[in-house]
N, C-alpha and C. Protein backbone atom coordinates (compact mmCIF):
# COMPACT_ATOMS: atom_id res chain seq x y z
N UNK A 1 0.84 -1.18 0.00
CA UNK A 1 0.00 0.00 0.00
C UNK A 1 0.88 1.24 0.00
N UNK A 2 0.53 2.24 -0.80
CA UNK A 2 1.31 3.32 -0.84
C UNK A 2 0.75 4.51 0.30
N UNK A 3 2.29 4.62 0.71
CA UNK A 3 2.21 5.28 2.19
C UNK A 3 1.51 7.08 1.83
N UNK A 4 0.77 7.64 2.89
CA UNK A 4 0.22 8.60 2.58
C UNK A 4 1.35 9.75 2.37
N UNK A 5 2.44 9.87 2.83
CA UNK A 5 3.21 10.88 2.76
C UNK A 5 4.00 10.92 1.22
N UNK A 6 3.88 9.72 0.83
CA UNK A 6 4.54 9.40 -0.98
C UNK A 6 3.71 9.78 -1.04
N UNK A 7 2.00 9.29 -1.28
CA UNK A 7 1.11 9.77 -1.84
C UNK A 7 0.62 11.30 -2.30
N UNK A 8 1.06 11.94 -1.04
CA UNK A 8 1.34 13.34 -1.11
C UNK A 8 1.80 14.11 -1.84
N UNK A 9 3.76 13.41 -1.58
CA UNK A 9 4.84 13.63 -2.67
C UNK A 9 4.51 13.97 -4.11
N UNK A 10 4.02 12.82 -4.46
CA UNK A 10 3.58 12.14 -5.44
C UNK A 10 2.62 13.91 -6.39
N UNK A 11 1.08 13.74 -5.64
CA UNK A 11 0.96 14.66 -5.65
C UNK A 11 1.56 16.02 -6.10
N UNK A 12 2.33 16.33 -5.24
CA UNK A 12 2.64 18.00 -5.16
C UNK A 12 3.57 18.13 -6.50
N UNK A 13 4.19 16.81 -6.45
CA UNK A 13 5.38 16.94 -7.90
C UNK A 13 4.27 16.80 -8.81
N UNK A 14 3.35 16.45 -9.12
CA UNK A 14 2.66 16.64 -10.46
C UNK A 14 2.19 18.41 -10.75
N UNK A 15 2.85 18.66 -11.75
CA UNK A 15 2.58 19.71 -12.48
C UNK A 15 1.18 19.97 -13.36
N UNK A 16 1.02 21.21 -13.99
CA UNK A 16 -0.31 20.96 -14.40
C UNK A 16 -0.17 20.25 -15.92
N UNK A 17 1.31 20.51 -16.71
CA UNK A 17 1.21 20.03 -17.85
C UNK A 17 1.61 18.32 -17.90
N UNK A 18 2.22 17.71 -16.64
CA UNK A 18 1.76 16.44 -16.08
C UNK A 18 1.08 15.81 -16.08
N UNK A 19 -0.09 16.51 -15.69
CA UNK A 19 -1.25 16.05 -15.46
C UNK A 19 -1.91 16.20 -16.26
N UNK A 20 -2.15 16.98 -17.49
CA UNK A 20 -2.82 17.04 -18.65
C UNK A 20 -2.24 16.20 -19.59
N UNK A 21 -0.94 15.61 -19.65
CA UNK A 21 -0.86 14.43 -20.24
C UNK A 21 -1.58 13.25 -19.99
N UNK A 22 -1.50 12.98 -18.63
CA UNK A 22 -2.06 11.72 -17.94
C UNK A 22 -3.87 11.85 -17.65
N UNK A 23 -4.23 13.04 -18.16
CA UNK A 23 -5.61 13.29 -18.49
C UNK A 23 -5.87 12.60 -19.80
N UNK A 24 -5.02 13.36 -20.59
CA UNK A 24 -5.71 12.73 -22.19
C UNK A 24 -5.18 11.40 -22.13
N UNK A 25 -4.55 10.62 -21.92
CA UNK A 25 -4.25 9.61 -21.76
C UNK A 25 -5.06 8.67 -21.26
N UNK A 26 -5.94 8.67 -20.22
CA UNK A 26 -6.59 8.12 -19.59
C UNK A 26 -8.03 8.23 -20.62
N UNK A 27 -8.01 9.49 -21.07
CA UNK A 27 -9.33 10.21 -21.84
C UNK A 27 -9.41 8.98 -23.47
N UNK A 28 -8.43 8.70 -24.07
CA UNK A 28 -8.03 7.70 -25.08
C UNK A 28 -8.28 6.30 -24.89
N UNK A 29 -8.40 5.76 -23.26
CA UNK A 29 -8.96 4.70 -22.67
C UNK A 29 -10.11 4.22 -22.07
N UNK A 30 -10.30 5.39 -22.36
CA UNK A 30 -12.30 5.46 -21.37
C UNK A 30 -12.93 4.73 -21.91
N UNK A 31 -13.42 3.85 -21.14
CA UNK A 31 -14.80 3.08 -21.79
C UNK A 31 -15.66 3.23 -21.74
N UNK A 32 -17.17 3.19 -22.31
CA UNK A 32 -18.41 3.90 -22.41
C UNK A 32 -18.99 4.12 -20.76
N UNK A 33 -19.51 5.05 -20.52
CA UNK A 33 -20.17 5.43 -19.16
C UNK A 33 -21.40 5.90 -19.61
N UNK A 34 -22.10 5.77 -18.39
CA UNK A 34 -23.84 6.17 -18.54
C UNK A 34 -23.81 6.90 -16.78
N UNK A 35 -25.01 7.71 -16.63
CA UNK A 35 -24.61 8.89 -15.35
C UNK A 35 -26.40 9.10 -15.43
N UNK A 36 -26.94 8.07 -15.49
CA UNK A 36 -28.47 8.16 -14.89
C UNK A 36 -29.01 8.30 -13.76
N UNK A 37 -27.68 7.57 -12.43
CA UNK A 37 -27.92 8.25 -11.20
C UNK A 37 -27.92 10.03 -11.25
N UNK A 38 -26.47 10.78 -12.08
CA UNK A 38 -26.19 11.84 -11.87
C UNK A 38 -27.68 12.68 -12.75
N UNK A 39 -27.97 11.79 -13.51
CA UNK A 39 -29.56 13.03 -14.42
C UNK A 39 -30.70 12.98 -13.36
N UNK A 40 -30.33 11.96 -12.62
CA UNK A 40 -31.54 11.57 -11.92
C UNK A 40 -31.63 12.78 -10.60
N UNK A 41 -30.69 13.10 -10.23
CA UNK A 41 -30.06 13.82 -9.28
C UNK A 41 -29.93 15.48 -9.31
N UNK A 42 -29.79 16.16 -10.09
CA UNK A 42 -28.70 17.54 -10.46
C UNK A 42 -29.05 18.42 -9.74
N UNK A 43 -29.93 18.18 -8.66
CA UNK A 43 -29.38 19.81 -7.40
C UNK A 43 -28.20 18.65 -6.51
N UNK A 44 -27.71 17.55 -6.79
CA UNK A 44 -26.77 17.06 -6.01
C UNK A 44 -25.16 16.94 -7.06
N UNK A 45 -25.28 18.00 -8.15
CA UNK A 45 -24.11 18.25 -8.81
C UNK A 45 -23.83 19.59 -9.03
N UNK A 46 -22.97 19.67 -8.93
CA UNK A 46 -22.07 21.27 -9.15
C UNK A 46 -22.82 21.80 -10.29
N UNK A 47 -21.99 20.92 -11.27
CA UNK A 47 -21.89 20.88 -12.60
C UNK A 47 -22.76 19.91 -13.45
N UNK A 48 -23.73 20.28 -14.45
CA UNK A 48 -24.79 19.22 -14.90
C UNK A 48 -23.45 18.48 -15.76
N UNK A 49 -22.64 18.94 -16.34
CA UNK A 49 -21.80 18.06 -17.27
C UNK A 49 -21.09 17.10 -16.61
N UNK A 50 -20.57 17.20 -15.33
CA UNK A 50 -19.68 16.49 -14.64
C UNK A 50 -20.59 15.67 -13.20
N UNK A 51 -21.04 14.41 -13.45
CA UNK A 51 -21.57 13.98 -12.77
C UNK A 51 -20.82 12.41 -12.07
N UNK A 52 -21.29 11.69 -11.09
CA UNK A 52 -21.36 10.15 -11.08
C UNK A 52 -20.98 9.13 -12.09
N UNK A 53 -20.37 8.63 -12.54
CA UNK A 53 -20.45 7.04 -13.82
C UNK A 53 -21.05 6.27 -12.53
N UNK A 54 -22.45 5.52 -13.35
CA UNK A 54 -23.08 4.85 -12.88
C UNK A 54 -22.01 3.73 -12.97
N UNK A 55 -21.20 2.93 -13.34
CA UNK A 55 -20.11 1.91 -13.02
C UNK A 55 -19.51 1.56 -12.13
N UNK A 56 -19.07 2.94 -11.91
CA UNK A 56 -18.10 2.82 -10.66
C UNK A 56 -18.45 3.77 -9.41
N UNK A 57 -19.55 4.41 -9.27
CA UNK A 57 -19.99 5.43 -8.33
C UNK A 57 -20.43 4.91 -6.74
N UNK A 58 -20.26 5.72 -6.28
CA UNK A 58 -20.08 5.39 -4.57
C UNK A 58 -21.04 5.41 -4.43
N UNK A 59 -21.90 3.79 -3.47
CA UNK A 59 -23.70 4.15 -3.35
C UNK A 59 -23.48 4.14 -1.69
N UNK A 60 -23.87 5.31 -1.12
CA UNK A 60 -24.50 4.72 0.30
C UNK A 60 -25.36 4.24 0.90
N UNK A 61 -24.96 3.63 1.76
CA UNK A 61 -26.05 2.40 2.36
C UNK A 61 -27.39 3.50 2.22
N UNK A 62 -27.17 4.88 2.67
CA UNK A 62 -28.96 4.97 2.47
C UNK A 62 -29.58 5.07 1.34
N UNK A 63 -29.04 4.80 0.19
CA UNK A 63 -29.48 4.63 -0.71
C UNK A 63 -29.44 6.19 -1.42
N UNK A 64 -28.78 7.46 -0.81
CA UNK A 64 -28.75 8.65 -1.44
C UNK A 64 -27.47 8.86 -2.57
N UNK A 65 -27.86 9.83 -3.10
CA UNK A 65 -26.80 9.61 -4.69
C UNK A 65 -25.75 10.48 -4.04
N UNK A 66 -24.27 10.24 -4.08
CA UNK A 66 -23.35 11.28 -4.17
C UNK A 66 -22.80 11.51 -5.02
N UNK A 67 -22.10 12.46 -5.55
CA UNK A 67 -21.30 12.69 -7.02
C UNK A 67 -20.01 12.44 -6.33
N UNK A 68 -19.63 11.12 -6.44
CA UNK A 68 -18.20 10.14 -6.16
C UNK A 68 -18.22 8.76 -7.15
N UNK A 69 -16.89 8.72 -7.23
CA UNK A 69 -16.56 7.89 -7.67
C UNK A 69 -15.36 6.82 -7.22
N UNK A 70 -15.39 5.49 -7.00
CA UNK A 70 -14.04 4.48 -7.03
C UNK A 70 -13.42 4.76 -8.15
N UNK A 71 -11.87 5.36 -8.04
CA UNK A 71 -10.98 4.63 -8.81
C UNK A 71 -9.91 3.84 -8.91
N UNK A 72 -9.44 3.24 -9.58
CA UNK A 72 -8.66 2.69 -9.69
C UNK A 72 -6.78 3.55 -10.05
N UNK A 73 -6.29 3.29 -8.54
CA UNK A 73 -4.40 4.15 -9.15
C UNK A 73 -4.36 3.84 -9.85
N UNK A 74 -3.03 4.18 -10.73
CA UNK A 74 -1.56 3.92 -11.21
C UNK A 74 -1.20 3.14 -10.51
N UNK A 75 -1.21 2.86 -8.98
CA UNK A 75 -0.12 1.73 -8.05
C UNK A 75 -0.85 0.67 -7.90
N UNK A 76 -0.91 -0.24 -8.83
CA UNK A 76 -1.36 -1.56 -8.16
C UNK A 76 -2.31 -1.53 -8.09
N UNK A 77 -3.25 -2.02 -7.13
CA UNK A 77 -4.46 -2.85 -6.52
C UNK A 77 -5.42 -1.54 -5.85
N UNK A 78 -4.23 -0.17 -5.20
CA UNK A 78 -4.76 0.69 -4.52
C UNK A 78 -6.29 1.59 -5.23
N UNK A 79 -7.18 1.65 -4.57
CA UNK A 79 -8.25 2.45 -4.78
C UNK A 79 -8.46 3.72 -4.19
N UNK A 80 -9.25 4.72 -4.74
CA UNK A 80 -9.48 5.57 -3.94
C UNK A 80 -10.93 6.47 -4.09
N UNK A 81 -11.35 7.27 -3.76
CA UNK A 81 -12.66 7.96 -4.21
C UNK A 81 -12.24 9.37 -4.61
N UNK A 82 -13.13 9.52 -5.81
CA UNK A 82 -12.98 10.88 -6.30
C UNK A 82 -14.40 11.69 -6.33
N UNK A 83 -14.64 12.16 -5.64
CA UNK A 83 -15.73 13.43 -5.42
C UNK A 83 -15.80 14.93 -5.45
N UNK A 84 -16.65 15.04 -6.04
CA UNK A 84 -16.63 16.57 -6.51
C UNK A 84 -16.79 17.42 -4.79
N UNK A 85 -16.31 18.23 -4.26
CA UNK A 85 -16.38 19.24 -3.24
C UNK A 85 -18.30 19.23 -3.10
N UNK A 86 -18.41 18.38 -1.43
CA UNK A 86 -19.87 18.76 -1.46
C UNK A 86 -20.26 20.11 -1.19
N UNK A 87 -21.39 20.22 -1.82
CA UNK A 87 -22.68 21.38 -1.65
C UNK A 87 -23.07 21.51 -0.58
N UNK A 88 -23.41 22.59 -0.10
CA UNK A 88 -24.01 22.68 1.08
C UNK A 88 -25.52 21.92 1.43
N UNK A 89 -26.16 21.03 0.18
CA UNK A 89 -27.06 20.33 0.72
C UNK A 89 -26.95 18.58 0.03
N UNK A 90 -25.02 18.73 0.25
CA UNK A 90 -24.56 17.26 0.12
C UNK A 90 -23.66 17.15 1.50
N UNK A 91 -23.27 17.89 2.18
CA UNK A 91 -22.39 17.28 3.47
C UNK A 91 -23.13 16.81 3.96
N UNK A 92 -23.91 16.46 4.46
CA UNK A 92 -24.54 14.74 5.24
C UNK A 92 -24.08 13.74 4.21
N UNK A 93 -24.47 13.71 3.39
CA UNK A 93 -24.16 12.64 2.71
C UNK A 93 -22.40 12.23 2.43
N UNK A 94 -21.69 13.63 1.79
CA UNK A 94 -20.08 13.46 2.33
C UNK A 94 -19.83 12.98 3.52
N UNK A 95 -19.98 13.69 4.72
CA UNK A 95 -19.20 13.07 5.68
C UNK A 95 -20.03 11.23 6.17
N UNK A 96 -20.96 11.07 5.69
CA UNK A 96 -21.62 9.68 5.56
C UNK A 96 -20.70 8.87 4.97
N UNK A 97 -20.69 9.05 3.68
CA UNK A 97 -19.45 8.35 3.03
C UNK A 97 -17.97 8.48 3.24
N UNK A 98 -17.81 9.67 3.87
CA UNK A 98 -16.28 9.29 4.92
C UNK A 98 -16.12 7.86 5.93
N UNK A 99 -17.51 7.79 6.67
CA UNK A 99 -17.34 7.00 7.54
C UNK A 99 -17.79 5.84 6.94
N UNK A 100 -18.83 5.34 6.05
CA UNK A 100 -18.77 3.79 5.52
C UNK A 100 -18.00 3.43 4.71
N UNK A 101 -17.16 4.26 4.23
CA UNK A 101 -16.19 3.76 3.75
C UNK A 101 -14.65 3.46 3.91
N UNK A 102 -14.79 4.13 5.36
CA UNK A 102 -13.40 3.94 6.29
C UNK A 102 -12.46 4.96 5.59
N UNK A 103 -12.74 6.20 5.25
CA UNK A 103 -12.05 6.59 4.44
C UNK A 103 -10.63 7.64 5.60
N UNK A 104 -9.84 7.67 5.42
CA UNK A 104 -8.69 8.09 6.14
C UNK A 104 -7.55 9.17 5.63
N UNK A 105 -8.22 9.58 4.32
CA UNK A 105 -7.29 10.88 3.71
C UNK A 105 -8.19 11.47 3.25
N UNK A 106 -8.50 12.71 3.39
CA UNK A 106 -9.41 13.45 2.40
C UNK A 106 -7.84 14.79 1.40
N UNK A 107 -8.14 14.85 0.38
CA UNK A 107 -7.46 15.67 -0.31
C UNK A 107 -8.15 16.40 -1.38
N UNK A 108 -8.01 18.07 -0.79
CA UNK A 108 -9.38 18.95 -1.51
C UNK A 108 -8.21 19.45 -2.78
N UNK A 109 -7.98 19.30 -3.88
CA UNK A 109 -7.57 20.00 -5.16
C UNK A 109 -8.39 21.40 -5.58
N UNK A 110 -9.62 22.07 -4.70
CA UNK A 110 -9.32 23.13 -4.79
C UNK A 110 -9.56 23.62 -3.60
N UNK A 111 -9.52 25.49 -3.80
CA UNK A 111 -10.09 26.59 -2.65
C UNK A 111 -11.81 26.44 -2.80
N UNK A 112 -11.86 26.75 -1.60
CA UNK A 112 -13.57 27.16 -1.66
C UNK A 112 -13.85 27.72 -2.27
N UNK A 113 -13.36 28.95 -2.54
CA UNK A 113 -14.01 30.38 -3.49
C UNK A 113 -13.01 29.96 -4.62
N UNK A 114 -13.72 30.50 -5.44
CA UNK A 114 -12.78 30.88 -6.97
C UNK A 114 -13.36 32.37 -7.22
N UNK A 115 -12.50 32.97 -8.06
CA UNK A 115 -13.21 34.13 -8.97
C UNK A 115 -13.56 33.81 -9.73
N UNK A 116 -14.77 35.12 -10.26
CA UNK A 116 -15.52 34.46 -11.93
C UNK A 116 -15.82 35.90 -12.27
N UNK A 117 -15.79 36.34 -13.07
CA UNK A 117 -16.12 37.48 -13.93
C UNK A 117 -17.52 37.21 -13.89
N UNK A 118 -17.89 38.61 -13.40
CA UNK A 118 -20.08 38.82 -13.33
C UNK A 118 -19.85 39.52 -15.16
N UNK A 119 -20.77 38.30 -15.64
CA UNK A 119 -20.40 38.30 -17.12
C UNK A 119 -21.83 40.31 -18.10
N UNK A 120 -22.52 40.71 -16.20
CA UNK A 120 -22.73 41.79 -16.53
C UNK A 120 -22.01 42.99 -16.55
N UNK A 121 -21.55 43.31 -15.05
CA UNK A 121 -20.65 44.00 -14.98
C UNK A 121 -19.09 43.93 -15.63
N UNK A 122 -18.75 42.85 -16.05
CA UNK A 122 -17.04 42.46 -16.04
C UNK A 122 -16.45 42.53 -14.42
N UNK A 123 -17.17 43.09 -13.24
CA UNK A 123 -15.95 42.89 -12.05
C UNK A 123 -16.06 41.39 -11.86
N UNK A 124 -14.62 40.93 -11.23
CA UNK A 124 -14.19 39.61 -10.76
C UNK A 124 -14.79 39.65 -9.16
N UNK A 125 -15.62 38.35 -8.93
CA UNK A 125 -16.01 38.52 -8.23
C UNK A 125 -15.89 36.94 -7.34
N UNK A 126 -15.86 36.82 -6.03
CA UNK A 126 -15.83 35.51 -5.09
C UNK A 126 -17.07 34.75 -5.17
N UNK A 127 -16.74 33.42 -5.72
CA UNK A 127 -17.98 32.45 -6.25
C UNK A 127 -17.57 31.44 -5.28
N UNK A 128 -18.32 30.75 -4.31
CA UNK A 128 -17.93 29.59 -3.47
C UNK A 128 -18.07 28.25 -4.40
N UNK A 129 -16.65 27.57 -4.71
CA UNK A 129 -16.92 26.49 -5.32
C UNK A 129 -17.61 24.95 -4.63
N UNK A 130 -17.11 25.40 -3.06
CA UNK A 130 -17.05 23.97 -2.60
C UNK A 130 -17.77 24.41 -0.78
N UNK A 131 -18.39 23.79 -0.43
CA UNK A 131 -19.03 24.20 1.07
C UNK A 131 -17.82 24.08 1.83
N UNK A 132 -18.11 24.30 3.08
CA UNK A 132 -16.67 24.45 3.77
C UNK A 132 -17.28 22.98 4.58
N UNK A 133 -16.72 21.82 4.77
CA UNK A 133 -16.97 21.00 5.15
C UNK A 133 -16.17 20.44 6.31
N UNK A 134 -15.43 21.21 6.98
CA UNK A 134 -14.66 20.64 8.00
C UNK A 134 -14.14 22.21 8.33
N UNK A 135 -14.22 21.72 10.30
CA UNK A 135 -13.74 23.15 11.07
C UNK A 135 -12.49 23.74 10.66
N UNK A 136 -12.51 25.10 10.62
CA UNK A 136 -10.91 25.83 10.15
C UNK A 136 -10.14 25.76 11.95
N UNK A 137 -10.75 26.07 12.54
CA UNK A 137 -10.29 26.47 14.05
C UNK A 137 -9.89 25.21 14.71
N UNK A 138 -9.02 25.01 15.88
CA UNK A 138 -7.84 23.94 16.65
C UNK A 138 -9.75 23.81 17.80
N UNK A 139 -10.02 22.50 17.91
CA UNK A 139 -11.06 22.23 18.71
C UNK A 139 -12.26 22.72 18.56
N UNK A 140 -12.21 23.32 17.32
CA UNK A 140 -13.46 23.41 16.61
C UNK A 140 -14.23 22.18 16.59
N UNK A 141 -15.88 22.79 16.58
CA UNK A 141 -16.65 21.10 16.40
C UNK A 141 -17.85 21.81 15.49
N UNK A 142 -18.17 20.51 13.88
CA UNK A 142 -18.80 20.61 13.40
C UNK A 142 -19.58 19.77 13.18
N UNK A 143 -20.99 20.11 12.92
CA UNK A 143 -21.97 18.74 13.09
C UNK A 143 -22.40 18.69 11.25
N UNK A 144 -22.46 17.54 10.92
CA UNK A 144 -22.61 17.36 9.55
C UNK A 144 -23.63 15.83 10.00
N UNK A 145 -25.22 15.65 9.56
CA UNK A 145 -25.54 14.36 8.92
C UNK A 145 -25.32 13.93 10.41
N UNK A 146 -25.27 14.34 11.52
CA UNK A 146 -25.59 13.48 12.87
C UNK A 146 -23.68 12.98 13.08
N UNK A 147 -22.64 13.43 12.21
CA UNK A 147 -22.11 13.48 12.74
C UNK A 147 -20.79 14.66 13.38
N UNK A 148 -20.04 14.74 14.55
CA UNK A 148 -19.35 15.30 15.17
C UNK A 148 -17.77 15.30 14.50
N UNK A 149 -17.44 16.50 13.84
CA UNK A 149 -16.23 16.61 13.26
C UNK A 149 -15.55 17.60 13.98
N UNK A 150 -14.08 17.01 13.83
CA UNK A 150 -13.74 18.30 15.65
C UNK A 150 -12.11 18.36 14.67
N UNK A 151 -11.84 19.59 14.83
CA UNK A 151 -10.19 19.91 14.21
C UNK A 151 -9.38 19.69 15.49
N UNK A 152 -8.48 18.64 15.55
CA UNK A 152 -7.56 18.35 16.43
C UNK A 152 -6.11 18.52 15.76
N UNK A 153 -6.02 19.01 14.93
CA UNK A 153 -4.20 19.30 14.71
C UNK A 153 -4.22 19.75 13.21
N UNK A 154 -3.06 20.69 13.00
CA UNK A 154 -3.00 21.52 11.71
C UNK A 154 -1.61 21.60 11.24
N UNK A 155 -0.95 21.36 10.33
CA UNK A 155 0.35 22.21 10.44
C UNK A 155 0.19 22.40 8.24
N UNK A 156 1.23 23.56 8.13
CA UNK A 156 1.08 23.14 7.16
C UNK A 156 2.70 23.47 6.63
N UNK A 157 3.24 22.94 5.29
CA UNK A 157 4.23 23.69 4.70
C UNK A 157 4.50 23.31 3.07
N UNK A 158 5.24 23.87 2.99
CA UNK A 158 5.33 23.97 1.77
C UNK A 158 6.47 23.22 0.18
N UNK A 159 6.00 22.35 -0.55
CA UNK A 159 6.69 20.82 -1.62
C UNK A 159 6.45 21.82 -2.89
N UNK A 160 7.75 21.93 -3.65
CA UNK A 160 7.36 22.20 -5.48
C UNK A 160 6.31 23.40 -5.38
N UNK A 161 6.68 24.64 -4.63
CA UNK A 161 5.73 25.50 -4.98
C UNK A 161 4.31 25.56 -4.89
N UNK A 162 4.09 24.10 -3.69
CA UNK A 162 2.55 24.48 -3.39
C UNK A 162 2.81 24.38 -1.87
N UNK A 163 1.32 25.43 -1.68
CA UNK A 163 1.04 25.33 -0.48
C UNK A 163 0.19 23.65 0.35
N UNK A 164 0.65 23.09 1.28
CA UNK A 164 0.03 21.66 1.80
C UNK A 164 0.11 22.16 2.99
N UNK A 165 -1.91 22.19 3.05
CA UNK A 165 -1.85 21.87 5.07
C UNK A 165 -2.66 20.87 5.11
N UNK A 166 -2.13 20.37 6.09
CA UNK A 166 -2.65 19.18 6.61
C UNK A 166 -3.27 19.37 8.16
N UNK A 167 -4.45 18.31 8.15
CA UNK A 167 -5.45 18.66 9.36
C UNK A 167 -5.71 17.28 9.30
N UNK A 168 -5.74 16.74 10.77
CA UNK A 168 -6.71 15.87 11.63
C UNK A 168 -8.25 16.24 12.17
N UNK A 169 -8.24 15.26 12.07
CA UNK A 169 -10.09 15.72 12.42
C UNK A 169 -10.32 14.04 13.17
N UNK A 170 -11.31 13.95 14.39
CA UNK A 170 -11.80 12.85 14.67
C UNK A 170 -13.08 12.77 14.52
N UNK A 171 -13.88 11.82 14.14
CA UNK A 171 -15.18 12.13 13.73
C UNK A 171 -15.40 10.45 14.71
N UNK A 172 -15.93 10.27 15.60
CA UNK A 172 -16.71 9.63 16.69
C UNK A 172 -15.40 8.53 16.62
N UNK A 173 -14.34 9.54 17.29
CA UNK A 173 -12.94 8.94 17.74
C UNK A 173 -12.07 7.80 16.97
N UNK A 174 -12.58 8.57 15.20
CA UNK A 174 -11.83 8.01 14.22
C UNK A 174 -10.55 9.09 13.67
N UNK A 175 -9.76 8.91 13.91
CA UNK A 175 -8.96 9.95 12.63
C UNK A 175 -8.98 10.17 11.58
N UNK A 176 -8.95 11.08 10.87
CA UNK A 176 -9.44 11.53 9.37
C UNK A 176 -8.15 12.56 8.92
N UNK A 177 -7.37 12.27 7.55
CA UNK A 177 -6.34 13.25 7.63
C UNK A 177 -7.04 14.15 6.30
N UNK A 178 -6.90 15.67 6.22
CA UNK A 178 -7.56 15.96 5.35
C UNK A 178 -6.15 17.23 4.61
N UNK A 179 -5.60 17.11 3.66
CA UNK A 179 -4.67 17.95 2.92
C UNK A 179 -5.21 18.82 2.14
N UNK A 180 -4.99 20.05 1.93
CA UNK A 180 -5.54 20.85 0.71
C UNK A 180 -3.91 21.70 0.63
N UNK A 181 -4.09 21.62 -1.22
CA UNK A 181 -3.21 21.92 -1.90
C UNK A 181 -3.86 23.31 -2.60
């Protein structure tokens, strides 16, 4: 199993024109997908274009849709989930699927806010991409979906020109490591 701190590594050294290789690459291998959970769904997607593959998509036991997916690494056998940043009327269901799925790294690829040009005015303006789903503050406690998310440790520094902080969180005296780059 690849250790979380390579995993990290790993991470931070990928560049963006890196990664747009190993995009189209992957994009040349795709095999047909269908996203009838995600049509079925769309106040539970960001984005109507970017939804669920009914194939490989994360179902929770309660039977509610999340926009996640299993994939399959590059390393071997290792799996992991890829989910779009929940909505503010998907964190129950995120931090749900943290815990049935034993999940033990969360890693956010973006900021909450982005800018976007108000395509009336032209000013650039703060658009929240992603809900804030876990406490910013040291003993902070947040309730998500019945459960208790508490920030117990922070540090952060800095690999290849990005910023990495890393946070613990226990959620009913599990550890949860959560990185944003």
């Amino acid at each position: 199993m690849l250790g979380q701190t390579h995993f990290i590594g790993n991470l931070a050294l990928l560049n963006g024109q890196r990664m747009t290789v190993q995009w189209n690459k992957l994009q040349q291998n795709r095999p047909p997908a269908t996203f009838q959970a995600s049509l079925a769904n769309p106040t539970k997607n960001r984005y109507i274009n970017t939804g669920a593959n009914d194939g490989t998509r994360v179902i929770l036991k309660s039977g509610e849709y999340i926009n996640a997916n299993m994939v399959q690494s590059g390393y071997g056998s290792q799996r992991f989930i890829l989910a779009q940043g929940p909505l503010s009327n998907t964190l129950d269901d995120f931090w749900q699927m943290i815990i049935e799925k034993n999940v033990k790294m969360i890693i956010q690829l973006c900021l909450p806010f982005e800018k976007q040009i108000n395509q009336t005015s032209g000013i650039s303006e703060m658009r929240q991409k992603t809900a804030v789903y876990f406490p910013r503050n040291m003993n902070e406690i947040m309730e998500a979906g019945g459960f208790h998310i508490k920030l117990i440790g922070c540090r952060g520094f800095v690999k290849a020109g990005e910023k990495v902080i890393r946070s613990e969180f226990c959620i009913y005296k599990r550890l949860v490591y959560f990185c944003e780059t």
